[in-house]
PDB file of N, CA and C in Angstrom:
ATOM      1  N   UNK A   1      18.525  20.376  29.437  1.00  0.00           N
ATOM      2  CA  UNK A   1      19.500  19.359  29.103  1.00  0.00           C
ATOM      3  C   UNK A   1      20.453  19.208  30.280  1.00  0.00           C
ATOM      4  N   UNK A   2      20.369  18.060  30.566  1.00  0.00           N
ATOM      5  CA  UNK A   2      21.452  17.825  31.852  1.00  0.00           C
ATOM      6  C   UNK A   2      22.839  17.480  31.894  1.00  0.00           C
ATOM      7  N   UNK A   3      23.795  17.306  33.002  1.00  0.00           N
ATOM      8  CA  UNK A   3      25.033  17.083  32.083  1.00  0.00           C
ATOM      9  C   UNK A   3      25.142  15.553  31.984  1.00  0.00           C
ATOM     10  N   UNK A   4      25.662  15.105  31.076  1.00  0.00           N
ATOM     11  CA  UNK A   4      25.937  14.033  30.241  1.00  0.00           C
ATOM     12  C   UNK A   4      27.638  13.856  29.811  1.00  0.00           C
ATOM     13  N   UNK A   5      28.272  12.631  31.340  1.00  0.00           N
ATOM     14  CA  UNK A   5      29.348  13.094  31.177  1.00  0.00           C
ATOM     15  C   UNK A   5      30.118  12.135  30.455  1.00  0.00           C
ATOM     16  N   UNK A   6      29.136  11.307  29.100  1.00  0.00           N
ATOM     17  CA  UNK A   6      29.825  10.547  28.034  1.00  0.00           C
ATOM     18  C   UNK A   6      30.116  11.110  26.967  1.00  0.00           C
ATOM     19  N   UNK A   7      29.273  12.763  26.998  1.00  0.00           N
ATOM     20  CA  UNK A   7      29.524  13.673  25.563  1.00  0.00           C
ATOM     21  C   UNK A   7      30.465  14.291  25.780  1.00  0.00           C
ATOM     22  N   UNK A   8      31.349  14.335  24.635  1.00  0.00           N
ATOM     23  CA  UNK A   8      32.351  15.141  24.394  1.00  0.00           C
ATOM     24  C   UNK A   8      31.952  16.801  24.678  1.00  0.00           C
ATOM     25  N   UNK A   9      32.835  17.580  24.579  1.00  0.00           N
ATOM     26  CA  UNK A   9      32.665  19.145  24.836  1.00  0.00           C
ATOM     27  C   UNK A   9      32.139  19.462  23.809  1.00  0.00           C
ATOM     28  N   UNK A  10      32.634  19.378  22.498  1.00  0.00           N
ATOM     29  CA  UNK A  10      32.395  20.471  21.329  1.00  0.00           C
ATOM     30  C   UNK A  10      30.679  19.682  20.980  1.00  0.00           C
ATOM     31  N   UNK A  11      31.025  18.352  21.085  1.00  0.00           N
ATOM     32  CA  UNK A  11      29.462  17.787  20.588  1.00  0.00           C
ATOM     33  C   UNK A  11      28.600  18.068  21.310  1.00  0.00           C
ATOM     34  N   UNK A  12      29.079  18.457  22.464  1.00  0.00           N
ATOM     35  CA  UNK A  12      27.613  18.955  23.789  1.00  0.00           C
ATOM     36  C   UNK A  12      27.545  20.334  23.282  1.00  0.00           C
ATOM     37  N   UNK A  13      28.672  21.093  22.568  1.00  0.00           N
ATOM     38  CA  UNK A  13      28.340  22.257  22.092  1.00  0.00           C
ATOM     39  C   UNK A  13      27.631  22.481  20.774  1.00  0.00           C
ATOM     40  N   UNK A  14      28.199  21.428  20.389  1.00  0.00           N
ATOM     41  CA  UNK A  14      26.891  21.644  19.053  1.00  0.00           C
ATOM     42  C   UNK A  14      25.744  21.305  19.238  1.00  0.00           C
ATOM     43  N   UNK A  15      25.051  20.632  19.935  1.00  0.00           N
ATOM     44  CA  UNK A  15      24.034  19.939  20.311  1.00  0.00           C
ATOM     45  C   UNK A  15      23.065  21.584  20.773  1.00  0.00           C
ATOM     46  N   UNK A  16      23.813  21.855  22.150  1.00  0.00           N
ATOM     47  CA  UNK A  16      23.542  23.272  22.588  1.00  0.00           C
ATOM     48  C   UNK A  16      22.834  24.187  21.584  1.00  0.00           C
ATOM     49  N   UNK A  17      23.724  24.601  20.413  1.00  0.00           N
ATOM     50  CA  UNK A  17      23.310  25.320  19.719  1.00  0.00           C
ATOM     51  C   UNK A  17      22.046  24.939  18.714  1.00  0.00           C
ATOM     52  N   UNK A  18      21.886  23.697  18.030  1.00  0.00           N
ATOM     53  CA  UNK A  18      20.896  22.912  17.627  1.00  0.00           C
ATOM     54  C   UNK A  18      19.811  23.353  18.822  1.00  0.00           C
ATOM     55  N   UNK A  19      19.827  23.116  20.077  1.00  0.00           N
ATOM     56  CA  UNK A  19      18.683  23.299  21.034  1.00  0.00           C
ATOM     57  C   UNK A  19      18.116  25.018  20.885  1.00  0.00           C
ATOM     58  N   UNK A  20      19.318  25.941  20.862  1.00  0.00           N
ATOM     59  CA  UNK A  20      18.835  26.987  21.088  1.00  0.00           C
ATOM     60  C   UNK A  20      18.362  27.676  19.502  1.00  0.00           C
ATOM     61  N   UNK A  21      18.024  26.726  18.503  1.00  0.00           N
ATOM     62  CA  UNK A  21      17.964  27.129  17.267  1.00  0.00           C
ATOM     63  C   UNK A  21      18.493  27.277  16.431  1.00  0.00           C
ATOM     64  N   UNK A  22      19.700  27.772  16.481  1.00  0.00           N
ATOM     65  CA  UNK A  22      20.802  28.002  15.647  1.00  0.00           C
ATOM     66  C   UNK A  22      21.114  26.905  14.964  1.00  0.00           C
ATOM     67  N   UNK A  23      21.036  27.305  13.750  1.00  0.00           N
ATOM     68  CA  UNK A  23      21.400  25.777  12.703  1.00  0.00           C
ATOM     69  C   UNK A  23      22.471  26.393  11.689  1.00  0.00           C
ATOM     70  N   UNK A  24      23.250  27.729  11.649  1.00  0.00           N
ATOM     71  CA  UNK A  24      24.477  27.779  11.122  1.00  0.00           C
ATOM     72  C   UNK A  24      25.548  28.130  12.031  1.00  0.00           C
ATOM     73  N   UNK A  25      26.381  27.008  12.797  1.00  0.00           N
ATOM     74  CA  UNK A  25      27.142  26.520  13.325  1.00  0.00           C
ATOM     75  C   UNK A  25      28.369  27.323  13.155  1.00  0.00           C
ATOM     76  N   UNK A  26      28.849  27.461  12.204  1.00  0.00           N
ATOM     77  CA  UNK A  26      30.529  27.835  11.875  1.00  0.00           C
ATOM     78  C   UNK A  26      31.155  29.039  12.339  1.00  0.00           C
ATOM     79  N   UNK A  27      29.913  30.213  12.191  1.00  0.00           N
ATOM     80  CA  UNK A  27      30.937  31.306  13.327  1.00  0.00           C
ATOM     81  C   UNK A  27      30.899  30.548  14.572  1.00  0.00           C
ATOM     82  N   UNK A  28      30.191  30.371  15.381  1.00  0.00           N
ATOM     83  CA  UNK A  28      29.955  29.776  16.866  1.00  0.00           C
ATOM     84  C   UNK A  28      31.191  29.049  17.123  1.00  0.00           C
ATOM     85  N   UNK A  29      31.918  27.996  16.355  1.00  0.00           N
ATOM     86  CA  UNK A  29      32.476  26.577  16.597  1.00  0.00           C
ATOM     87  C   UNK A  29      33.724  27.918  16.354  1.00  0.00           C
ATOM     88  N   UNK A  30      33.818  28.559  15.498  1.00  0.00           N
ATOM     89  CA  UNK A  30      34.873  28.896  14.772  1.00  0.00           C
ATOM     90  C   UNK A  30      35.218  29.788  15.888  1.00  0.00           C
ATOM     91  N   UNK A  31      34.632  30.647  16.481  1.00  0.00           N
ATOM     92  CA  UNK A  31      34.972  31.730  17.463  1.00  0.00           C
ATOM     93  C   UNK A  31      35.493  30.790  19.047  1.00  0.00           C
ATOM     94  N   UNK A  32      34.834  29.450  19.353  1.00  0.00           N
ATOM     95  CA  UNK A  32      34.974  28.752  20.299  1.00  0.00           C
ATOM     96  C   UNK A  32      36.609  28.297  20.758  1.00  0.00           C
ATOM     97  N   UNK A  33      36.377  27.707  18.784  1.00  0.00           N
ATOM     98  CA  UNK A  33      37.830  27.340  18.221  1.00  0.00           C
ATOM     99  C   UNK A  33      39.322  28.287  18.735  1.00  0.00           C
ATOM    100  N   UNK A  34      38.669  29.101  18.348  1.00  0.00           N
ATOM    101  CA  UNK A  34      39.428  30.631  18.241  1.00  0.00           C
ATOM    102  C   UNK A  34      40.018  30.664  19.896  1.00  0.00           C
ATOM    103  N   UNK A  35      38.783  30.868  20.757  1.00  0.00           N
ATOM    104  CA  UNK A  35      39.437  30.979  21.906  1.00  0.00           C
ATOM    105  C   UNK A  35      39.947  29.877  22.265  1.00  0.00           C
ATOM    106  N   UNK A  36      39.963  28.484  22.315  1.00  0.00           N
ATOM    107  CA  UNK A  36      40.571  27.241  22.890  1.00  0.00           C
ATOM    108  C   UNK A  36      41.971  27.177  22.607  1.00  0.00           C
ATOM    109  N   UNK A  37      42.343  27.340  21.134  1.00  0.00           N
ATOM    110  CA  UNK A  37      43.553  27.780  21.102  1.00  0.00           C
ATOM    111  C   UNK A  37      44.133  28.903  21.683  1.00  0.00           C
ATOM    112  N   UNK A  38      43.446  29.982  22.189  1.00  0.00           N
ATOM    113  CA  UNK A  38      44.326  30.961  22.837  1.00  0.00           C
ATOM    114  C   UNK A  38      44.569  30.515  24.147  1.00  0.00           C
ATOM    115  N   UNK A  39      43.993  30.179  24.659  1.00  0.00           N
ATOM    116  CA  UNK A  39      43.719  29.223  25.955  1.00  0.00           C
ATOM    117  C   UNK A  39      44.997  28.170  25.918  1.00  0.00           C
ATOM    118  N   UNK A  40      44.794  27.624  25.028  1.00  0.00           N
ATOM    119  CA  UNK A  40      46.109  26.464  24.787  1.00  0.00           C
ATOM    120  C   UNK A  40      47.389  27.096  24.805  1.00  0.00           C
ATOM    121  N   UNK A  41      47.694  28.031  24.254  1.00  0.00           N
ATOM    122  CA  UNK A  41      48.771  28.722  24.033  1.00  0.00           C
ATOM    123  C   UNK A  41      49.284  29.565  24.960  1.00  0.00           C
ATOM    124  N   UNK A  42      48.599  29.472  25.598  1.00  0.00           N
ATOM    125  CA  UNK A  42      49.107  30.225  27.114  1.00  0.00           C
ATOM    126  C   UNK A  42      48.732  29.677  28.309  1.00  0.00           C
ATOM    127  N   UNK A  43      48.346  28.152  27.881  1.00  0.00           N
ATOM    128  CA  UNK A  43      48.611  26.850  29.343  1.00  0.00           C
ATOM    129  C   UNK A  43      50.237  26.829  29.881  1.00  0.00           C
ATOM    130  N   UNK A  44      49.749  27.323  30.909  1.00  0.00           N
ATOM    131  CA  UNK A  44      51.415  27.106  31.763  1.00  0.00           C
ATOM    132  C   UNK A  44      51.360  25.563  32.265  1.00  0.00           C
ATOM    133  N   UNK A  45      52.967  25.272  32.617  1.00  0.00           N
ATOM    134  CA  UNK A  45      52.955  23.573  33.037  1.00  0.00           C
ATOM    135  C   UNK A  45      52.559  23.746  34.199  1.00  0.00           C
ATOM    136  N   UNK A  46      52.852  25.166  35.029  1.00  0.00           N
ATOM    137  CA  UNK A  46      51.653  24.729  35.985  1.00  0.00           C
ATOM    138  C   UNK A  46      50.376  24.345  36.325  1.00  0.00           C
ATOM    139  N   UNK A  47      49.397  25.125  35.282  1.00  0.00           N
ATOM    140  CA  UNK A  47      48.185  24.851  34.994  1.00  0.00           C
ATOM    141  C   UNK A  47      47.695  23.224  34.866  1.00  0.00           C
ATOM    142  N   UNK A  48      48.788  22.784  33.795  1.00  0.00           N
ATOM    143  CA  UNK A  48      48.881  21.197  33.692  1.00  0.00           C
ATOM    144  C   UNK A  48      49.157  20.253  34.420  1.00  0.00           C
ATOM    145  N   UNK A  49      50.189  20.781  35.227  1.00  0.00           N
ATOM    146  CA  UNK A  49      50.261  19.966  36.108  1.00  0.00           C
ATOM    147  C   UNK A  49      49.538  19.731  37.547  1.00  0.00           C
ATOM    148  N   UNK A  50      48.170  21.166  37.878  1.00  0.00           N
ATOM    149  CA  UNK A  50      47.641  20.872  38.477  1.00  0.00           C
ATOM    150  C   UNK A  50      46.095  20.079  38.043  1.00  0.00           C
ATOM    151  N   UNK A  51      45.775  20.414  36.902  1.00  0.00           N
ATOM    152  CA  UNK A  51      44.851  19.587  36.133  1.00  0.00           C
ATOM    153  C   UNK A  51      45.198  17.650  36.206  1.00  0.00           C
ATOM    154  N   UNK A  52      46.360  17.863  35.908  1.00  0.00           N
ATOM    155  CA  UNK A  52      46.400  16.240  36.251  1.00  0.00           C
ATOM    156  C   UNK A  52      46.339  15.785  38.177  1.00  0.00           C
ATOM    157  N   UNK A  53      47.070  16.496  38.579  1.00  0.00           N
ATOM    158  CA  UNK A  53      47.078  16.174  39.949  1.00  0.00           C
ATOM    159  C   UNK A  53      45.739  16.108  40.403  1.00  0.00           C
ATOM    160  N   UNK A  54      44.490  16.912  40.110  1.00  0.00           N
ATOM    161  CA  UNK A  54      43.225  17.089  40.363  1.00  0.00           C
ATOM    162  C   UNK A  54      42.595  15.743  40.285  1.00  0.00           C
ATOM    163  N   UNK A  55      42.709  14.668  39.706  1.00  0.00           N
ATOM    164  CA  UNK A  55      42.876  13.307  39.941  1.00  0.00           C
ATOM    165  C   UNK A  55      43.246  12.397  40.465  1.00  0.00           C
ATOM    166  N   UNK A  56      42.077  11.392  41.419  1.00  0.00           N
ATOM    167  CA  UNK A  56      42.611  10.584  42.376  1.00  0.00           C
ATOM    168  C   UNK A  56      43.596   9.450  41.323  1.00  0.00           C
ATOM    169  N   UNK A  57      42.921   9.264  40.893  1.00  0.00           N
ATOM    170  CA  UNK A  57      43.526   7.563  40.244  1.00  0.00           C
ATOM    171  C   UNK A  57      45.027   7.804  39.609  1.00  0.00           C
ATOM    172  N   UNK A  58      46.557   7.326  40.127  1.00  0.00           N
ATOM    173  CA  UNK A  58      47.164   7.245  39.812  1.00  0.00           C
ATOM    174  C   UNK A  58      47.589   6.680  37.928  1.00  0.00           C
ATOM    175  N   UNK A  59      46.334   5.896  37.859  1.00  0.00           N
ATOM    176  CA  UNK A  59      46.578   4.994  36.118  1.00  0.00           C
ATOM    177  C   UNK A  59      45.938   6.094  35.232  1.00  0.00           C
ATOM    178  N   UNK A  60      44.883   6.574  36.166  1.00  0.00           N
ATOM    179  CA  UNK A  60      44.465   7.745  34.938  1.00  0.00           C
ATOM    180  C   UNK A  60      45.197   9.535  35.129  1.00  0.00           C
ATOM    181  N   UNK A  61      46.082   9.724  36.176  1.00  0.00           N
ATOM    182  CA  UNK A  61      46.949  10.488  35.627  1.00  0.00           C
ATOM    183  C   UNK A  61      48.186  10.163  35.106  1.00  0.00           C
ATOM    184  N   UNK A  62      48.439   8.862  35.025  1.00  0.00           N
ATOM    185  CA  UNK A  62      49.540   8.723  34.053  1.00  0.00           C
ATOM    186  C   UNK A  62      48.933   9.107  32.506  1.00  0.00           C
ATOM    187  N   UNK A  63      47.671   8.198  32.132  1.00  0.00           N
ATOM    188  CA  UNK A  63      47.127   8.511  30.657  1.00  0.00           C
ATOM    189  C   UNK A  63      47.013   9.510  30.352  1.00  0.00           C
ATOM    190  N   UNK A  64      46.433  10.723  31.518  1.00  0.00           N
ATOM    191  CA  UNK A  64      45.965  11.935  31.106  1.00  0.00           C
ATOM    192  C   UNK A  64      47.734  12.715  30.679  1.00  0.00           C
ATOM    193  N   UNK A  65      48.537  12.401  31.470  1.00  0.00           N
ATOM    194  CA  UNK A  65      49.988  13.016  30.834  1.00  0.00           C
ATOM    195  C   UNK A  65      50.134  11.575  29.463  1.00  0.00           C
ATOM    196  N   UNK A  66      50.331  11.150  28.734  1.00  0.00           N
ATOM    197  CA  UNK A  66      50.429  10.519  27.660  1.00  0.00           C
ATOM    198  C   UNK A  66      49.724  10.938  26.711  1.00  0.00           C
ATOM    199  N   UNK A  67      48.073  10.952  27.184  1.00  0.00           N
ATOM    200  CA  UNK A  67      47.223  11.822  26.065  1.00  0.00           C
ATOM    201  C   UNK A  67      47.199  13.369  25.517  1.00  0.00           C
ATOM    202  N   UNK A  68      47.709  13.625  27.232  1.00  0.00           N
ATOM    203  CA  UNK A  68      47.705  15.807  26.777  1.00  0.00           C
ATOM    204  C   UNK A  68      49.574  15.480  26.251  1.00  0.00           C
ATOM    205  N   UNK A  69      50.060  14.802  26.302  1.00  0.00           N
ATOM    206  CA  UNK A  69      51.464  14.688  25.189  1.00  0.00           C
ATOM    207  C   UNK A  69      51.072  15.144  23.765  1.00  0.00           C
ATOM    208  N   UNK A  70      50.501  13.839  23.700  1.00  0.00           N
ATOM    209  CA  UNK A  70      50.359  13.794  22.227  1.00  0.00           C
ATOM    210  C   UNK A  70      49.300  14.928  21.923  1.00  0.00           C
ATOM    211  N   UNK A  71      47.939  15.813  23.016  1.00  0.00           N
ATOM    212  CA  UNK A  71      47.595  16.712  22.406  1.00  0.00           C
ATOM    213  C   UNK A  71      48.766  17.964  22.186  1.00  0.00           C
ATOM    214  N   UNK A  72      48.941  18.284  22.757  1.00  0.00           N
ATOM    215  CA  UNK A  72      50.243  19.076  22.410  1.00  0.00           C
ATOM    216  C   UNK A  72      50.853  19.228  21.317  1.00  0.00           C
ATOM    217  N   UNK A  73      51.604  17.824  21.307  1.00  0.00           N
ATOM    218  CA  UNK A  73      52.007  17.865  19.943  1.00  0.00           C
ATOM    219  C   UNK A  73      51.581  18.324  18.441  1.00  0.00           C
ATOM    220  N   UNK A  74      49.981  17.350  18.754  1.00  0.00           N
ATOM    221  CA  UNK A  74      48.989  17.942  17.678  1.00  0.00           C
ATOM    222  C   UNK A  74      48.850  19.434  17.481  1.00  0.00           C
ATOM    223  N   UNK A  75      48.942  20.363  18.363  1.00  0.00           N
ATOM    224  CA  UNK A  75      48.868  22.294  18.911  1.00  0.00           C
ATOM    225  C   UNK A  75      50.114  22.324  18.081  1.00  0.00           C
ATOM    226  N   UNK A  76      51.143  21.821  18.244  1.00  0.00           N
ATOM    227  CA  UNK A  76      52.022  22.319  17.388  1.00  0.00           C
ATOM    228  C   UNK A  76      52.732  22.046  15.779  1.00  0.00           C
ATOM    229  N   UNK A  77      52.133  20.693  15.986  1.00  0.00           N
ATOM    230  CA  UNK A  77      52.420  20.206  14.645  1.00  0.00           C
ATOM    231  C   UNK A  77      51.253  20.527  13.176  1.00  0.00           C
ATOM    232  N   UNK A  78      50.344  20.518  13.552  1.00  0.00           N
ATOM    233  CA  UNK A  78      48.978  20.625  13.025  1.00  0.00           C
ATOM    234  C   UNK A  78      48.495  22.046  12.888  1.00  0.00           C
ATOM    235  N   UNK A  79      48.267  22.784  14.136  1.00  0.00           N
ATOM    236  CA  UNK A  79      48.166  24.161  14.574  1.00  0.00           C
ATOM    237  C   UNK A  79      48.505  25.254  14.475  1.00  0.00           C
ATOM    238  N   UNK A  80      50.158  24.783  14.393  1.00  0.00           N
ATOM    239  CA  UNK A  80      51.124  26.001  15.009  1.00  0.00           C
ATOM    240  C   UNK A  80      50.863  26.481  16.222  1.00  0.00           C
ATOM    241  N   UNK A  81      50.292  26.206  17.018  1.00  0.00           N
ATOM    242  CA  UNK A  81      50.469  26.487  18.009  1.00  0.00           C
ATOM    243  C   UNK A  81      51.321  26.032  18.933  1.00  0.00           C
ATOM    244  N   UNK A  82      51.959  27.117  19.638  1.00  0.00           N
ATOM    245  CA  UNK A  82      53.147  26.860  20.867  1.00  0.00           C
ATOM    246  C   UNK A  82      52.881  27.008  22.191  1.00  0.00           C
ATOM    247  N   UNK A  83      52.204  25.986  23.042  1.00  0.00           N
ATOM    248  CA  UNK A  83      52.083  26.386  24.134  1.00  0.00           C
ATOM    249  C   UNK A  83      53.306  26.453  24.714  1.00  0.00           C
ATOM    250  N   UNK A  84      52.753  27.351  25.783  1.00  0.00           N
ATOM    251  CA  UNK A  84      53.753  28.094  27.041  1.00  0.00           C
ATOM    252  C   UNK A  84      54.162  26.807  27.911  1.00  0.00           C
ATOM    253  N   UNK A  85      53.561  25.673  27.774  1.00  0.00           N
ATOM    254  CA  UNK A  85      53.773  24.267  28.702  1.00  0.00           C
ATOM    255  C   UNK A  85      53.443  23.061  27.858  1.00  0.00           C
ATOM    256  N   UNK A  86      54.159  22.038  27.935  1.00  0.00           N
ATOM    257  CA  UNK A  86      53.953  20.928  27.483  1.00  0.00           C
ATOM    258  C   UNK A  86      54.095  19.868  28.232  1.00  0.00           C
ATOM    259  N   UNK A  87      53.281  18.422  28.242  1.00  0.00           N
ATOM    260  CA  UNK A  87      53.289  17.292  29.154  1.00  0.00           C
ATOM    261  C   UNK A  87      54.893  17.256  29.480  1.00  0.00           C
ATOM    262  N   UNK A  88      55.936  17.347  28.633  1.00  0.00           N
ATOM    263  CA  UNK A  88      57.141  17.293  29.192  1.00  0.00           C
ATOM    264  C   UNK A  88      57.923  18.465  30.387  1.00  0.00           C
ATOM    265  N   UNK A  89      57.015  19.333  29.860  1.00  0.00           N
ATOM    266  CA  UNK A  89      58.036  20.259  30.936  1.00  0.00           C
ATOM    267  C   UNK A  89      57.305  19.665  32.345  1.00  0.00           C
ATOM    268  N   UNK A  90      55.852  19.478  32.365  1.00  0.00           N
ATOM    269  CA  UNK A  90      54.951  19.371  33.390  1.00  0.00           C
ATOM    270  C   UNK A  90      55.858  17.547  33.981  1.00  0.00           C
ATOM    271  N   UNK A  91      56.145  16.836  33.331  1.00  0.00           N
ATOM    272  CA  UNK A  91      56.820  16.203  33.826  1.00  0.00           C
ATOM    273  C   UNK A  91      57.981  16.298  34.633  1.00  0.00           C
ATOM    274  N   UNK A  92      58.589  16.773  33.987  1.00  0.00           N
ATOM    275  CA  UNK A  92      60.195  17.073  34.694  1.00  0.00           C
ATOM    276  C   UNK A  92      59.917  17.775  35.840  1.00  0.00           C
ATOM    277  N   UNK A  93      59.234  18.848  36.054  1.00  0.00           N
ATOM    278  CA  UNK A  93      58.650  19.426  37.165  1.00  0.00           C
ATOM    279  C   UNK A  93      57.645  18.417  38.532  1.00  0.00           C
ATOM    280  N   UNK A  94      56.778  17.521  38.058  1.00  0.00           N
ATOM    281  CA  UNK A  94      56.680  16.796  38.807  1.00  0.00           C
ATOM    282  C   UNK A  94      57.766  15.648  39.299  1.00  0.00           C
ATOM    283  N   UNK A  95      58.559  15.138  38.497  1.00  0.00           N
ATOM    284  CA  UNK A  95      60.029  14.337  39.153  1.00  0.00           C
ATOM    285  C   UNK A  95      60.900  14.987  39.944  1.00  0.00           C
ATOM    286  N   UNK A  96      60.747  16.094  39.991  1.00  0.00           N
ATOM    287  CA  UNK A  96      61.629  17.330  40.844  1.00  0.00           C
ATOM    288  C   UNK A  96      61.378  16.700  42.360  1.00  0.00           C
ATOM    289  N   UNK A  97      62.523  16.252  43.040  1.00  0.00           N
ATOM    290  CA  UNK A  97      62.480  16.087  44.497  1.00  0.00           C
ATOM    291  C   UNK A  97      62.383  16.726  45.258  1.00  0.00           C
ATOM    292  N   UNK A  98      61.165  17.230  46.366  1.00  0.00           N
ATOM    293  CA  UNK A  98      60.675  18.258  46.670  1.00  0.00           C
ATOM    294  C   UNK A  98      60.848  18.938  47.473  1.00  0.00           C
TER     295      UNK A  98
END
């Protein structure tokens, strides 16, 4: 399977597992789950803010800070989860005159 860069992550991950046989899904997704949020929760705004910079196109790192906003939010509102960085701090840090 090659990469296919219109599929989402988790659906290329389920797909994955469908390929390698596995047809009960829920520990797999659930343990994946498990780590993404730990991962999330200890994204520094540095991390974020070099993830966006890693992008030429000025219009699509504005979206990518608008969209990882509102993911964020979702980490904490939905989640409970508190990341260590949020599109805002990663903002204010990039407006910083250098």
């Amino acid at each position: 399977m090659g990469k296919r860069p219109t599929v989402h992550f988790l659906t290329a991950y389920v797909e994955y597992l469908w390929d390698q046989g596995i047809r009960s899904e829920e520990y797999y997704l659930g343990d994946a789950s498990r780590f993404l949020r730990f991962l999330l929760a200890s994204t520094t705004a540095d991390q974020v803010e070099r993830f966006i910079e890693s992008h030429r196109s000025p219009a699509y790192r504005a979206r990518l800070e608008k969209t990882l906003r509102k993911f964020f939010a979702f980490a904490q509102d939905k989640l409970a989860i508190e990341p260590a960085a949020t599109c805002a701090d990663t903002k204010k840090t990039r407006s910083r005159p250098g």
